[in-house]
Protein backbone atom coordinates (compact mmCIF):
# COMPACT_ATOMS: atom_id res chain seq x y z
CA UNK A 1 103.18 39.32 96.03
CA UNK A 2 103.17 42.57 93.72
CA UNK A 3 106.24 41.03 91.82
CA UNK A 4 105.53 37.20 91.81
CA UNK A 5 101.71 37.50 91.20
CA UNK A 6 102.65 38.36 87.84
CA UNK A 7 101.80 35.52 85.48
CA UNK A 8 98.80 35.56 87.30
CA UNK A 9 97.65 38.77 87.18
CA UNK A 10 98.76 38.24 83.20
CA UNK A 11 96.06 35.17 82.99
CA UNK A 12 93.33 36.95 84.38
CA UNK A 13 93.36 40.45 82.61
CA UNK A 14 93.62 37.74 79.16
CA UNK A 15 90.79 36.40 80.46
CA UNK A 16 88.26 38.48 81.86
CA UNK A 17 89.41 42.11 81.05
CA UNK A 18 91.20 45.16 82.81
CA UNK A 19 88.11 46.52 84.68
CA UNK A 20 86.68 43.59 86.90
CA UNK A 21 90.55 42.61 87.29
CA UNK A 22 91.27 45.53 88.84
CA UNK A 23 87.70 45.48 90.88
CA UNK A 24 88.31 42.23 91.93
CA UNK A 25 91.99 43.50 92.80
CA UNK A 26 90.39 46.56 95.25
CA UNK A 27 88.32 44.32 97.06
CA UNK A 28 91.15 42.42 98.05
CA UNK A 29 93.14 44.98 99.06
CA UNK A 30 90.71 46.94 101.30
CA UNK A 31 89.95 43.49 102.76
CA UNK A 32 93.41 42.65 103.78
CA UNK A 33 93.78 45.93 105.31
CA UNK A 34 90.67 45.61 107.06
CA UNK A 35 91.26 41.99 108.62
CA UNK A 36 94.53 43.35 109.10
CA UNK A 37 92.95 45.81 112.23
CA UNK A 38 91.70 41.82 113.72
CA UNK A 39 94.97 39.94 113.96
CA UNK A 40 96.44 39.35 116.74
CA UNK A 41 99.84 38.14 116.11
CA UNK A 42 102.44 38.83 113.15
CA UNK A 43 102.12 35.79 111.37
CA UNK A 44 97.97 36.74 110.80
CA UNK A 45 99.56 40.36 109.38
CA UNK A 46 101.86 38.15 106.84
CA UNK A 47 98.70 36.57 105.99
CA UNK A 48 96.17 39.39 105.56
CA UNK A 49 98.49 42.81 105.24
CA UNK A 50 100.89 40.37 103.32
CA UNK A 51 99.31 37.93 101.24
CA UNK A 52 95.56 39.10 100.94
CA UNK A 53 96.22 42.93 100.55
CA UNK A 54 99.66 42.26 98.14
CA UNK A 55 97.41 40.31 95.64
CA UNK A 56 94.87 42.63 95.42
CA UNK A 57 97.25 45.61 94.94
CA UNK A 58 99.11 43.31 92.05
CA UNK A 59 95.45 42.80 90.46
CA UNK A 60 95.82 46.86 90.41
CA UNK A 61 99.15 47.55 89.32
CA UNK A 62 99.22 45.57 86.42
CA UNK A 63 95.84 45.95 84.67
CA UNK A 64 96.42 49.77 85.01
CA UNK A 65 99.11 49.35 83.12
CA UNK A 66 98.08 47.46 80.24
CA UNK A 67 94.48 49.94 80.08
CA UNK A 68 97.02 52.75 80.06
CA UNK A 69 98.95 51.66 76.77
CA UNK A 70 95.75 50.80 74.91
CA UNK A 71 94.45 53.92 75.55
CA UNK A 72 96.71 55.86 74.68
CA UNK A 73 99.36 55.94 71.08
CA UNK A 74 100.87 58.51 70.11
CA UNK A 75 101.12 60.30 72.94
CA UNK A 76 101.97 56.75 75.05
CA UNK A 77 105.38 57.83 76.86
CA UNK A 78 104.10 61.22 78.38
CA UNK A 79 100.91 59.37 79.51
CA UNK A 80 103.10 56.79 81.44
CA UNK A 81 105.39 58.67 82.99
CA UNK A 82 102.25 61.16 84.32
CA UNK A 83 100.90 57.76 85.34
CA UNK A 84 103.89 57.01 87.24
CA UNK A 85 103.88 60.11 88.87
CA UNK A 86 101.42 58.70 91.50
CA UNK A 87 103.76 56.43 92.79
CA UNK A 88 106.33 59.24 93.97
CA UNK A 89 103.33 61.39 95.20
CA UNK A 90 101.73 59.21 97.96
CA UNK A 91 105.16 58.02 99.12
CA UNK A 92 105.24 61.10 99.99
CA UNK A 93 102.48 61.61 101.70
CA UNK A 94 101.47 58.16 103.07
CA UNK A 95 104.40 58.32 105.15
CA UNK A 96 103.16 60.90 107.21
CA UNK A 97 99.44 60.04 107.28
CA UNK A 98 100.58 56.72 108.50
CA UNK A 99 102.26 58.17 111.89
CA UNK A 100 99.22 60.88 112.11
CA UNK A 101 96.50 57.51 112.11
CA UNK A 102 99.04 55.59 114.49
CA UNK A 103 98.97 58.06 116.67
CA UNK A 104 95.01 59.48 116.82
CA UNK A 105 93.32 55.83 115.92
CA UNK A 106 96.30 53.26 117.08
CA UNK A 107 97.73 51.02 114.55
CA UNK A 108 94.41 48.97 114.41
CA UNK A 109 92.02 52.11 113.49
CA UNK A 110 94.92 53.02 111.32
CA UNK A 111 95.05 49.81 109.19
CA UNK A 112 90.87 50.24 109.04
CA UNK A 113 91.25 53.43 107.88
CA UNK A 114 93.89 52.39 104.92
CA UNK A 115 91.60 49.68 104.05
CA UNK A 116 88.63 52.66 103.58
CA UNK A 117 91.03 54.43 101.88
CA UNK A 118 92.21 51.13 99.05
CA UNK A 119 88.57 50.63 98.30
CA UNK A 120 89.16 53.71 95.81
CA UNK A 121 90.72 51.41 93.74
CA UNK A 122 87.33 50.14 92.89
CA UNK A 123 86.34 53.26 91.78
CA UNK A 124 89.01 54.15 89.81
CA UNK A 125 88.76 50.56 87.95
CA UNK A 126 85.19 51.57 87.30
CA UNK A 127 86.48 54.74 85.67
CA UNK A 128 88.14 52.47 83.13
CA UNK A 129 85.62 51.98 79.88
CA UNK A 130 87.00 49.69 77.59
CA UNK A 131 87.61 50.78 74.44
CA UNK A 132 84.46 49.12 72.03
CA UNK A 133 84.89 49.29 68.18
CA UNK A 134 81.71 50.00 66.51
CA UNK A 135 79.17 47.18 65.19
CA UNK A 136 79.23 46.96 61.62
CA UNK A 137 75.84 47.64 60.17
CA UNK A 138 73.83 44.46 58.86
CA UNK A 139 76.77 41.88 59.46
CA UNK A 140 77.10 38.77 61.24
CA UNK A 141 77.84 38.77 64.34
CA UNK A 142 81.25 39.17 65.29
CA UNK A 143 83.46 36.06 66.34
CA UNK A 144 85.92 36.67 69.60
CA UNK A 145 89.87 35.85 68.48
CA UNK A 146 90.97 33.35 70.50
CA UNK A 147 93.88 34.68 73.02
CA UNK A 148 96.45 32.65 74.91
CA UNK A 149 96.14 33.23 78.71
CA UNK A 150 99.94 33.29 78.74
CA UNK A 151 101.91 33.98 75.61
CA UNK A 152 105.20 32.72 76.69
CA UNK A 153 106.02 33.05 72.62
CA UNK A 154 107.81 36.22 73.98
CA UNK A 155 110.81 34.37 74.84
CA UNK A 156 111.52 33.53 71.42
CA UNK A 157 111.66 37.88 71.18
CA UNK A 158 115.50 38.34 71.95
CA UNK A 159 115.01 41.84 72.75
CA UNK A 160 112.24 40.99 74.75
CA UNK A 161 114.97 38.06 76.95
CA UNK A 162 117.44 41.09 76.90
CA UNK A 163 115.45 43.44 78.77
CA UNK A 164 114.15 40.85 81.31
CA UNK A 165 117.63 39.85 82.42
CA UNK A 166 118.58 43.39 82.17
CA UNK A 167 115.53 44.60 84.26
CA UNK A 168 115.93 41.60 86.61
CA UNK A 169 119.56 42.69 87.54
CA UNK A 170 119.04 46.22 87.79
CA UNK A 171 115.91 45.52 90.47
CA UNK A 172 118.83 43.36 92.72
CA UNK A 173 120.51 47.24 93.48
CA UNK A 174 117.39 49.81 92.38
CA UNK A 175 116.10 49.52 95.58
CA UNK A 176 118.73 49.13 97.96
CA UNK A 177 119.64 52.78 98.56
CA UNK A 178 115.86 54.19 99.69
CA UNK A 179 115.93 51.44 102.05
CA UNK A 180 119.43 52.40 103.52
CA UNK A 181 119.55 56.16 103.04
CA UNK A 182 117.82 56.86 106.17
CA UNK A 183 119.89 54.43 108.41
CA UNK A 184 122.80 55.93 106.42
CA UNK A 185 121.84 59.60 107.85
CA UNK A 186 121.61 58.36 111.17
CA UNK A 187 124.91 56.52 111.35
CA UNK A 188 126.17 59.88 110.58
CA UNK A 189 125.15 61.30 113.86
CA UNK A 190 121.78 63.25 111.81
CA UNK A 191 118.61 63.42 114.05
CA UNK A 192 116.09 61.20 113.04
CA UNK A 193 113.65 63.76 111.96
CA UNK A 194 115.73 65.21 109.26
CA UNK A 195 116.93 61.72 108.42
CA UNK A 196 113.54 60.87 107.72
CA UNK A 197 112.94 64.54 105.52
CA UNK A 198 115.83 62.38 103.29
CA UNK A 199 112.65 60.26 101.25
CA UNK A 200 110.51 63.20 100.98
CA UNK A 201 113.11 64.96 99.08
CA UNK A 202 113.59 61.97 96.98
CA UNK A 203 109.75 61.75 96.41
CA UNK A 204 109.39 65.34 95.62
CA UNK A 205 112.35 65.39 92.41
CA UNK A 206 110.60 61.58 91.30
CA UNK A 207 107.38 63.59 91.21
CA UNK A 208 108.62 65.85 88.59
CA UNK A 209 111.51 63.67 87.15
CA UNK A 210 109.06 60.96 85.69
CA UNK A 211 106.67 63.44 83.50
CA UNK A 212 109.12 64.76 82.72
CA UNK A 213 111.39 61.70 81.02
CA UNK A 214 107.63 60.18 79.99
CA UNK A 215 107.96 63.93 77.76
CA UNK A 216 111.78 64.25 76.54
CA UNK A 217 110.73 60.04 75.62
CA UNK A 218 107.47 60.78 73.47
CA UNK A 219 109.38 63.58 71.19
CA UNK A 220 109.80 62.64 67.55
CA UNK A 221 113.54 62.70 66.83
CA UNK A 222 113.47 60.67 70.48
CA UNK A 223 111.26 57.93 70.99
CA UNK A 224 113.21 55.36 68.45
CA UNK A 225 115.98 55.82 70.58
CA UNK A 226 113.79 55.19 74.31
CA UNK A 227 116.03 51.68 74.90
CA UNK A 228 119.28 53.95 74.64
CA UNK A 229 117.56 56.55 76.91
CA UNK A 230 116.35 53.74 79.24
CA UNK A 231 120.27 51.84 79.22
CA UNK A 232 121.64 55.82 80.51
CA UNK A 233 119.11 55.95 83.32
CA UNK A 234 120.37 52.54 84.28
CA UNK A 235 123.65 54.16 84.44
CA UNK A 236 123.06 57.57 85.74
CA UNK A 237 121.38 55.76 88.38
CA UNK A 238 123.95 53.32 89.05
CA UNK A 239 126.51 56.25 89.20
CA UNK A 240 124.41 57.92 91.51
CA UNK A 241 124.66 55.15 93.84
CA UNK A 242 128.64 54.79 93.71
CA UNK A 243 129.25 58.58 94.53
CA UNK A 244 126.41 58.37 97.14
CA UNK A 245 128.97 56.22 99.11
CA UNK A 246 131.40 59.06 99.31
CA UNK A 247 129.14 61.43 101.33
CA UNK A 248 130.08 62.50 104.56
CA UNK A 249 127.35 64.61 105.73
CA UNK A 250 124.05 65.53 105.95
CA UNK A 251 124.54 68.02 103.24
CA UNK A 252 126.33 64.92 101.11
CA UNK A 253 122.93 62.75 101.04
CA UNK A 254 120.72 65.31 100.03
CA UNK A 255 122.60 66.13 96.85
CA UNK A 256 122.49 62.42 96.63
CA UNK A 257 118.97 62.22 97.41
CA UNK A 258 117.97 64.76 94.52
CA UNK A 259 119.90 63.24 91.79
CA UNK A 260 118.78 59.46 92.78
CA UNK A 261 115.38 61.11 92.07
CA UNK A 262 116.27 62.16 88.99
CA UNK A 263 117.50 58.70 88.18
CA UNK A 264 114.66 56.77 89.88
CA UNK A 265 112.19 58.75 88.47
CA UNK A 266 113.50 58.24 84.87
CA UNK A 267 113.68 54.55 85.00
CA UNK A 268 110.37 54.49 86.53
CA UNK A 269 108.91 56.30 83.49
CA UNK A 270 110.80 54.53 81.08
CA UNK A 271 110.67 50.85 81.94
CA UNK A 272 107.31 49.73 80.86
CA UNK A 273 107.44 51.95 77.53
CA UNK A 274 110.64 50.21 76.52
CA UNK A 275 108.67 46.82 77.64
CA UNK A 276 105.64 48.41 75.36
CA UNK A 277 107.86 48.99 72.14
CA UNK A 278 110.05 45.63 72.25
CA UNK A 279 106.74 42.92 72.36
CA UNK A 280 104.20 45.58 71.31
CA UNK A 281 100.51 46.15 72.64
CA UNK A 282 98.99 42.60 71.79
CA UNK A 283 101.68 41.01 73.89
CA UNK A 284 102.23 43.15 76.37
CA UNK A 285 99.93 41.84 79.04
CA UNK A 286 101.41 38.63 79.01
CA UNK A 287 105.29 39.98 79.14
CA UNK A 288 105.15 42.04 81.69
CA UNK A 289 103.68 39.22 84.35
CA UNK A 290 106.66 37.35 82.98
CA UNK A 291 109.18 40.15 83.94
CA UNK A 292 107.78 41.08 87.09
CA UNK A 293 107.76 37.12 87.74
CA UNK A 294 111.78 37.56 87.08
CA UNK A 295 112.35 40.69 89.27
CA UNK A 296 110.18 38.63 92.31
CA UNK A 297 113.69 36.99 92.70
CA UNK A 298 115.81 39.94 92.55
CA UNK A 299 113.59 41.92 94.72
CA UNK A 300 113.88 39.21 97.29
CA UNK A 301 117.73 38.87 97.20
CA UNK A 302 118.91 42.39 96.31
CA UNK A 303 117.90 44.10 99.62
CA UNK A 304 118.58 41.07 102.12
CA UNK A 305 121.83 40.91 100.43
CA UNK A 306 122.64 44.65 101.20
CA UNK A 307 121.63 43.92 104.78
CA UNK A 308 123.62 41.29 105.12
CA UNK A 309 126.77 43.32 103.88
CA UNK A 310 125.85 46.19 106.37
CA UNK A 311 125.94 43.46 108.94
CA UNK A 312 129.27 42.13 107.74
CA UNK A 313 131.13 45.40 107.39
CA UNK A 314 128.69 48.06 109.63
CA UNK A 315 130.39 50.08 106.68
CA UNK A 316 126.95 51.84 104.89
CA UNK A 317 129.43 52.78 102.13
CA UNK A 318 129.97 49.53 100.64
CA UNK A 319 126.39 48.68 100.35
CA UNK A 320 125.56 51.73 98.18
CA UNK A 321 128.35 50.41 96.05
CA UNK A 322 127.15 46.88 95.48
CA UNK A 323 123.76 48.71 94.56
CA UNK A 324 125.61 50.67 92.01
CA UNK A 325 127.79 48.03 90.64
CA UNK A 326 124.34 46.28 90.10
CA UNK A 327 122.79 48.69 88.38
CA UNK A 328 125.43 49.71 85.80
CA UNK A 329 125.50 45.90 85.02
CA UNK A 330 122.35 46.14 84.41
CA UNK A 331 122.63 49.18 81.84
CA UNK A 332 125.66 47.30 80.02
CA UNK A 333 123.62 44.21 79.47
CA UNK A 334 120.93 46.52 78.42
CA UNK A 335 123.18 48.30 76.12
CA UNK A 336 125.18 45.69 74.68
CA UNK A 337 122.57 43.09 73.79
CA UNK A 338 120.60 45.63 71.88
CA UNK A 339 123.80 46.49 69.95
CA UNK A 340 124.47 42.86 68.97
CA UNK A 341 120.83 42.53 68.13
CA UNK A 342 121.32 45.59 65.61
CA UNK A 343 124.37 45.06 64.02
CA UNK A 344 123.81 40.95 63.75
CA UNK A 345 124.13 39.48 60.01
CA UNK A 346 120.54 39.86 58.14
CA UNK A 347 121.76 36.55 56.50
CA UNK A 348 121.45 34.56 59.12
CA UNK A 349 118.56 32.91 58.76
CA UNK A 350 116.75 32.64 55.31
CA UNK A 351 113.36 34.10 57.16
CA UNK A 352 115.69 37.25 57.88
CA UNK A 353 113.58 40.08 56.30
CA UNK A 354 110.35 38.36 57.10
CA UNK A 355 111.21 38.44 60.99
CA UNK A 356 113.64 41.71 60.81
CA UNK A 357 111.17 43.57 62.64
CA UNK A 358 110.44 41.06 65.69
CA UNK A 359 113.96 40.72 66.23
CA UNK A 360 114.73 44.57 65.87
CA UNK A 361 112.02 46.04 68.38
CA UNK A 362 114.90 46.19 71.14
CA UNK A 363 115.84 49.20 69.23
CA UNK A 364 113.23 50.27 66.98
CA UNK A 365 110.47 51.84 69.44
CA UNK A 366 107.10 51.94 67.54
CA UNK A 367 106.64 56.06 65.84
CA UNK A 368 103.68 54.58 63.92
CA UNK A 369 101.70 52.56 66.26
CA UNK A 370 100.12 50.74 63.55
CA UNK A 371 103.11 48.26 63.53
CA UNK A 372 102.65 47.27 67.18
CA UNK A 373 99.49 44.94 66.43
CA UNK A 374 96.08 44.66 64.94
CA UNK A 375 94.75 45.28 68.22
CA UNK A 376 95.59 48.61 68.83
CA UNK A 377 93.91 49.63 64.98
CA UNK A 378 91.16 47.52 66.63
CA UNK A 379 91.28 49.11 69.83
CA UNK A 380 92.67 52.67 69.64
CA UNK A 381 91.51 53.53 66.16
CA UNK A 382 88.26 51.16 66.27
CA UNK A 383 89.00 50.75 61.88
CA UNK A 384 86.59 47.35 61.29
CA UNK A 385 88.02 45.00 59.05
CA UNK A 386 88.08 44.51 55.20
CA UNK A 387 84.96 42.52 55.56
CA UNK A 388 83.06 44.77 57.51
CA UNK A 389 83.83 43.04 60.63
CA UNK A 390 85.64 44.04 64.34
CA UNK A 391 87.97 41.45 66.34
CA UNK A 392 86.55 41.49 70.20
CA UNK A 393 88.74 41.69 72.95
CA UNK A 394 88.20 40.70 76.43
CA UNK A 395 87.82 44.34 77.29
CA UNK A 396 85.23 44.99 74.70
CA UNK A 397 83.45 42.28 76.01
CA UNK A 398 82.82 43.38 79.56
């Protein structure tokens, strides 16, 4: 539901706006949770822990997302990977406060509880003002730009079909190896306890790991270069996963554990700013329901599939290896296609220098935000037009 809700979620924040998108998106979730603490057999928990509370987290994930890169410019990268620091942080501590609720409340109280807890989401969606340009004195009333719900014009972007079957085949291994590790650690005779201390470790070095690639990203001399930096996580993480098959021993996965963090962390700060700089902020909403559309597949094959090659082989080792194959794939598509895209023949088409730049932003990550889109001089620098008039957006009409 996060993954496939995409184009949806896409429609509705081109529709209506960020904020009640992301109300409408708490709601659900606390309500699934809720209901959740009511069922009585599994297939109600698919439908209300499942269905109901996966929308409504979707409706959360991706308007925070596209509020985040209109808010923020020049300083974009370090402001998304602090963002995505959250992610790392309750992992970490969910985890826990899920067995301490099972075990005071019962799994019932605990799923009431949870659904308390999601209704935050609400607040924090209030917390999000859209940005609203200033009314020009004495002039008509401004006129609303029409906006397509979905822009699927993005797949006429090359960069922009690059990274999505890039991104899709990298999500087939990215998550294989948090789901294993544990199992991995038992099969090696470790108690479950410290099996289990195996994700908080991981957690703790993606806590720090994605501020601080959101940082190194944002420099200067850097940020034109965040695809390249983006391709290397790829493959540092892909590498992690192929010498994370060798370990023996406890002592093995934990050095594995911290430099998977590393990895993880830095594509998770990375991937949506690369997304951000190929289709810029105008399109944006509407390509990244498109890609997480993509990944829904991979997401739904790439774990199964490592399951189903543990069951095969009861060898843990080869599954961290298909992971890693996948993933360095992933970084040479990456890698490749935005060096044909660069070093293709200006000639090729007489419209060449007019569309240079569309066909270039693979590469070419915005310094100058100016050259994303008229929205974000709209938006993030509220400058009215030559005629004394603003372009409304769907957020500055809420």
């Amino acid at each position: 539901m996060l993954y496939g809700t995409g184009p949806l979620c896409s429609v509705c924040v081109n529709r209506f706006g960020c904020r009640p998108v992301m109300l409408v998106g708490g709601l659900f979730a606390s309500l699934g949770m809720v209901a959740a603490s009511f069922c009585t057999s599994i297939i109600q928990l698919y439908l209300t822990a499942g269905v109901v509370t996966g929308l409504g987290l979707a409706l959360n994930f991706q308007p925070s997302l596209i509020m985040l890169n209109r808010y923020f410019s020049k300083r974009r990268p370090i402001a998304n990977g602090l963002a995505a620091a959250g992610s790392p942080v309750f992992l970490c501590a969910l985890s826990p406060l899920g067995q301490v609720l099972q075990d005071h409340y019962g799994w019932r109280g605990g799923f009431l509880i949870l659904g308390g807890l999601l209704l935050n989401c609400c607040v924090c969606a209030a917390l999000m003002r859209p940005l609203v340009a200033p009314k020009a004195g004495g002039g008509p009333r401004p006129q609303q730009t029409s906006r397509r719900l979905l822009d699927l014009s993005v797949f006429r972007d090359r960069g922009f079909v690059i990274y999505a079957v890039a991104a899709s085949i990298m999500v087939l291994g990215l998550f294989v190896p948090p789901v294993f590790v544990v199992s991995y650690a038992k099969d090696l005779g470790v108690p479950d306890t410290k099996a289990a201390f195996l994700l908080t470790i991981l957690g703790f070095i993606d806590i720090f790991a994605r501020p601080t690639a959101g940082f190194i990203t944002g420099l200067k001399k850097v940020r034109p270069y965040s695809v390249y930096l983006f391709s290397f996580s790829m493959f540092f993480n892909g590498f992690t996963d192929l010498t994370g098959s060798t370990a023996s021993n406890y002592g093995g996965l934990v050095v594995f554990c911290i430099f998977f963090g590393i990895s993880y962390g830095m594509v998770g700060a990375l991937q949506f700013e690369v997304l951000m700089a190929i289709v810029g902020t105008h399109k944006f909403s509407s390509a990244i329901g498109l890609v997480l559309l993509m990944e829904a597949v991979a997401v739904l094959i790439g774990p199964p599939s490592g399951g189903k090659l543990l069951d095969a082989t009861h060898v843990y080792k080869y599954v961290f290896i298909l992971a890693g194959v996948e993933v360095l794939t992933s970084s040479l598509v990456l890698l490749l296609g935005n060096f044909c895209i660069r070093n293709r023949p200006e000639a090729s088409k007489p419209e060449a220098a007019t569309s240079a730049s569309e066909e270039e932003k693979l590469h070419k990550a915005p310094v100058d935000m100016r050259v994303d889109s008229r929205e974000v001089e709209h938006f993030l620098k509220a400058e009215p037009e030559k005629n004394g008039e603003v372009v409304h957006t769907p957020e500055t009409s809420v």
